[in-house]
Protein backbone atom coordinates (compact mmCIF):
# COMPACT_ATOMS: atom_id res chain seq x y z
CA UNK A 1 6.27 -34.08 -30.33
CA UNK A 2 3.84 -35.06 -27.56
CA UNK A 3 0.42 -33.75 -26.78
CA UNK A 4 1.14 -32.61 -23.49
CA UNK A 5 3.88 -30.44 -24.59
CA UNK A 6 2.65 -29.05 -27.43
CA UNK A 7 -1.23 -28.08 -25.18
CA UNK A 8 1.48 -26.52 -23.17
CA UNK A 9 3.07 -24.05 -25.30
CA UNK A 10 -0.32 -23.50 -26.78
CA UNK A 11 -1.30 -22.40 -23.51
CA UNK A 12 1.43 -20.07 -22.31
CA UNK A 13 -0.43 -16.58 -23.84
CA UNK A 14 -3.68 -16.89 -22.18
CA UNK A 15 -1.53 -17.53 -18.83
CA UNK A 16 1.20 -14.37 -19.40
CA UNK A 17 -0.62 -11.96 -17.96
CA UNK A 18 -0.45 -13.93 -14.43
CA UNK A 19 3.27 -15.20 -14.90
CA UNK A 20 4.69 -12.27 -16.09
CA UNK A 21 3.96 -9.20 -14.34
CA UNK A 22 7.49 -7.91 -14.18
CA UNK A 23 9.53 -6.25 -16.54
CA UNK A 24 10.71 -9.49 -18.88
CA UNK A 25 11.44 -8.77 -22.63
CA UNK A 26 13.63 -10.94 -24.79
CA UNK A 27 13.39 -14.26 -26.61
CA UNK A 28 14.02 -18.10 -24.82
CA UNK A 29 14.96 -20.33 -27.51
CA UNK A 30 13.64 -24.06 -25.72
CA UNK A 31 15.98 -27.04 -27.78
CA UNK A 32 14.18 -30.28 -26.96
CA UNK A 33 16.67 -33.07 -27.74
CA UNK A 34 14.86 -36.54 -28.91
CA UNK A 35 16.65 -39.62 -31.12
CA UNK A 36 19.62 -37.77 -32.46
CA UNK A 37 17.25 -34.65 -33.44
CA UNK A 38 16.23 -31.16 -32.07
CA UNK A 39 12.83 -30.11 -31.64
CA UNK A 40 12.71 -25.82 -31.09
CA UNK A 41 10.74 -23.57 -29.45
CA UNK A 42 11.06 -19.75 -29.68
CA UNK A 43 8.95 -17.91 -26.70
CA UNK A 44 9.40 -14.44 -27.01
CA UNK A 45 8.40 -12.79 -23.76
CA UNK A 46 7.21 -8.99 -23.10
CA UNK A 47 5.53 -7.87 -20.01
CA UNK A 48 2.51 -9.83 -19.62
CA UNK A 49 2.53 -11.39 -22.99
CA UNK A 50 3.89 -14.04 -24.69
CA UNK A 51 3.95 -15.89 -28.33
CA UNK A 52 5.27 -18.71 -29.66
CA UNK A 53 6.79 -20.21 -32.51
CA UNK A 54 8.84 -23.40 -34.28
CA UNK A 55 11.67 -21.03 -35.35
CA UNK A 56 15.06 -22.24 -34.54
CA UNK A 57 16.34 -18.37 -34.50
CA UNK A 58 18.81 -16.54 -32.48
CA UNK A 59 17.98 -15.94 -28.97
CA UNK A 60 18.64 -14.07 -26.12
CA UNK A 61 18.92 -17.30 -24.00
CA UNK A 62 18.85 -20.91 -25.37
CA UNK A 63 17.57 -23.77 -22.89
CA UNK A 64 18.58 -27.55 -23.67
CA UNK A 65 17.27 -30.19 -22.30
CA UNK A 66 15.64 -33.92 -23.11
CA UNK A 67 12.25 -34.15 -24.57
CA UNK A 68 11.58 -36.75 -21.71
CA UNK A 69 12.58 -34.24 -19.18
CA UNK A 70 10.69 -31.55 -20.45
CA UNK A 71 7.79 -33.69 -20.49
CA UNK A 72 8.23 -33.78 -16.70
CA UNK A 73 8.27 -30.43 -16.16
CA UNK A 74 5.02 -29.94 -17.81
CA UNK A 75 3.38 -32.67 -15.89
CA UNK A 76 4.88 -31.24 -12.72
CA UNK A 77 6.66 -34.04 -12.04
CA UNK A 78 10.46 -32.44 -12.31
CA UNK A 79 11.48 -28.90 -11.42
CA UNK A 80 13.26 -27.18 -13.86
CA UNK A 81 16.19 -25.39 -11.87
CA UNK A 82 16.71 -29.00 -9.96
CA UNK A 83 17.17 -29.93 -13.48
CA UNK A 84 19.55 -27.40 -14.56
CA UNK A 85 21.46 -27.93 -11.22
CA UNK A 86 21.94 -31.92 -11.63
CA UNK A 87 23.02 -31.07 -15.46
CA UNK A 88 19.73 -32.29 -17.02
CA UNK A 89 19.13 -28.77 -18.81
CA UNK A 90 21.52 -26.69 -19.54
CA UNK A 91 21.07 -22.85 -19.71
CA UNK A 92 22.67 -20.18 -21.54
CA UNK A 93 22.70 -16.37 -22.19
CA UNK A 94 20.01 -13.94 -19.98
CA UNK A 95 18.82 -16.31 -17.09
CA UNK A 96 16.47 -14.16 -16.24
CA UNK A 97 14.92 -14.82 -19.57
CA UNK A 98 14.87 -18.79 -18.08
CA UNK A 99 14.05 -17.88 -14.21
CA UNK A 100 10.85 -15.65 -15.52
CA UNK A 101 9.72 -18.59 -18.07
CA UNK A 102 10.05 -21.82 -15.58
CA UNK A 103 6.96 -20.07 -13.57
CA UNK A 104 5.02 -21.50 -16.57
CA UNK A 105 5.36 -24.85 -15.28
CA UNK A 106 2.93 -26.05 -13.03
CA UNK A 107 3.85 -27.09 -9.26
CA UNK A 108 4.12 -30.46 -8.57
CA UNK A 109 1.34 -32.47 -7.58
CA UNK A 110 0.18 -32.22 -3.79
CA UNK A 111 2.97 -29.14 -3.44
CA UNK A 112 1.79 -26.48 -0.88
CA UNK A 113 3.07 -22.67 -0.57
CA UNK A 114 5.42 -23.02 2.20
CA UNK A 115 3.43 -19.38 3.66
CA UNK A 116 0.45 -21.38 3.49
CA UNK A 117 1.86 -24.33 5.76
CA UNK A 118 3.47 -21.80 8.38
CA UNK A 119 0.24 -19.89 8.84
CA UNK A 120 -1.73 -22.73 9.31
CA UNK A 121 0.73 -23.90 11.71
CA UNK A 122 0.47 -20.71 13.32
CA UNK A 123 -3.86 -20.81 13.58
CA UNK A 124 -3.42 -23.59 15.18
CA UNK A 125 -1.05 -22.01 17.73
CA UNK A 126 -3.06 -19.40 18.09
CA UNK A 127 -6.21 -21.91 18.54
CA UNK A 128 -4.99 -23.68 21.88
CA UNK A 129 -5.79 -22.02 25.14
C-alpha cells in the first residue's frame, strides 16, 4: 500500500468534523484493485466523525477503483466523480455515502472556488470609475 494513501486514511477523523457536517451515517467499503489483488478500506461515517478500518465487511456502498487512481485522488491530481463518470471507479449502493466521502480529497493543485474568481472579477468592476 503506499504512504500517501495510507497518511490519508489516517487522516480522515481529525478532518470529519469539517467534511461532514450533514446528516451522513452508513459505511463506504473503498476496494483498491492492485496486481490481481484487493486492498479494502471500511470508513464508517456518522455526522462529523469518522473511523477506519482494513475490514473487507458488508457495506452500505462499495467503491472500486485502481490503486493508481486512487493515488491520484489523494494527491489531487484526479477528481473522483470525473473518475466514476469515464468508468475508472465504479460506485455502488447509497451514493450519498460516496458524494459525502469524495470531499475528503483535496482540490487539485492551483484550483480556485469559482465564488472566489466571480467576486474578484466583480471588485474589479466595481474598482473602475
Amino acid at each position: 500500500m503506499s504512504e500517501p494513501i495510507v497518511r490519508f486514511f489516517d487522516r480522515l477523523p481529525a478532518h470529519a468534523a469539517a467534511v461532514l457536517r450533514g446528516p451522513v451515517q452508513g459505511t463506504l467499503r473503498i476496494d483498491l484493485d492492485v496486481d490481481h489483488r484487493t486492498e479494502h478500506w471500511l470508513v464508517t461515517m456518522t455526522p462529523g466523525a469518522v473511523a477506519v478500518t482494513r475490514e473487507s465487511a458488508e457495506a452500505d456502498a462499495v467503491w472500486k477503483c485502481e490503486l493508481d487512481l486512487f493515488a491520484d485522488l489523494v494527491s489531487g491530481r484526479s477528481q473522483s466523480i470525473a473518475a466514476v463518470l469515464r468508468n475508472e471507479a465504479t460506485v455502488s449502493g447509497e451514493v450519498s455515502l460516496f458524494l459525502a466521502f469524495r470531499r475528503f480529497f483535496p482540490e487539485a493543485p492551483g484550483a480556485r472556488d469559482p465564488r472566489t474568481v466571480g467576486r474578484e472579477a466583480l471588485d474589479g468592476e466595481c474598482d473602475r470609475p
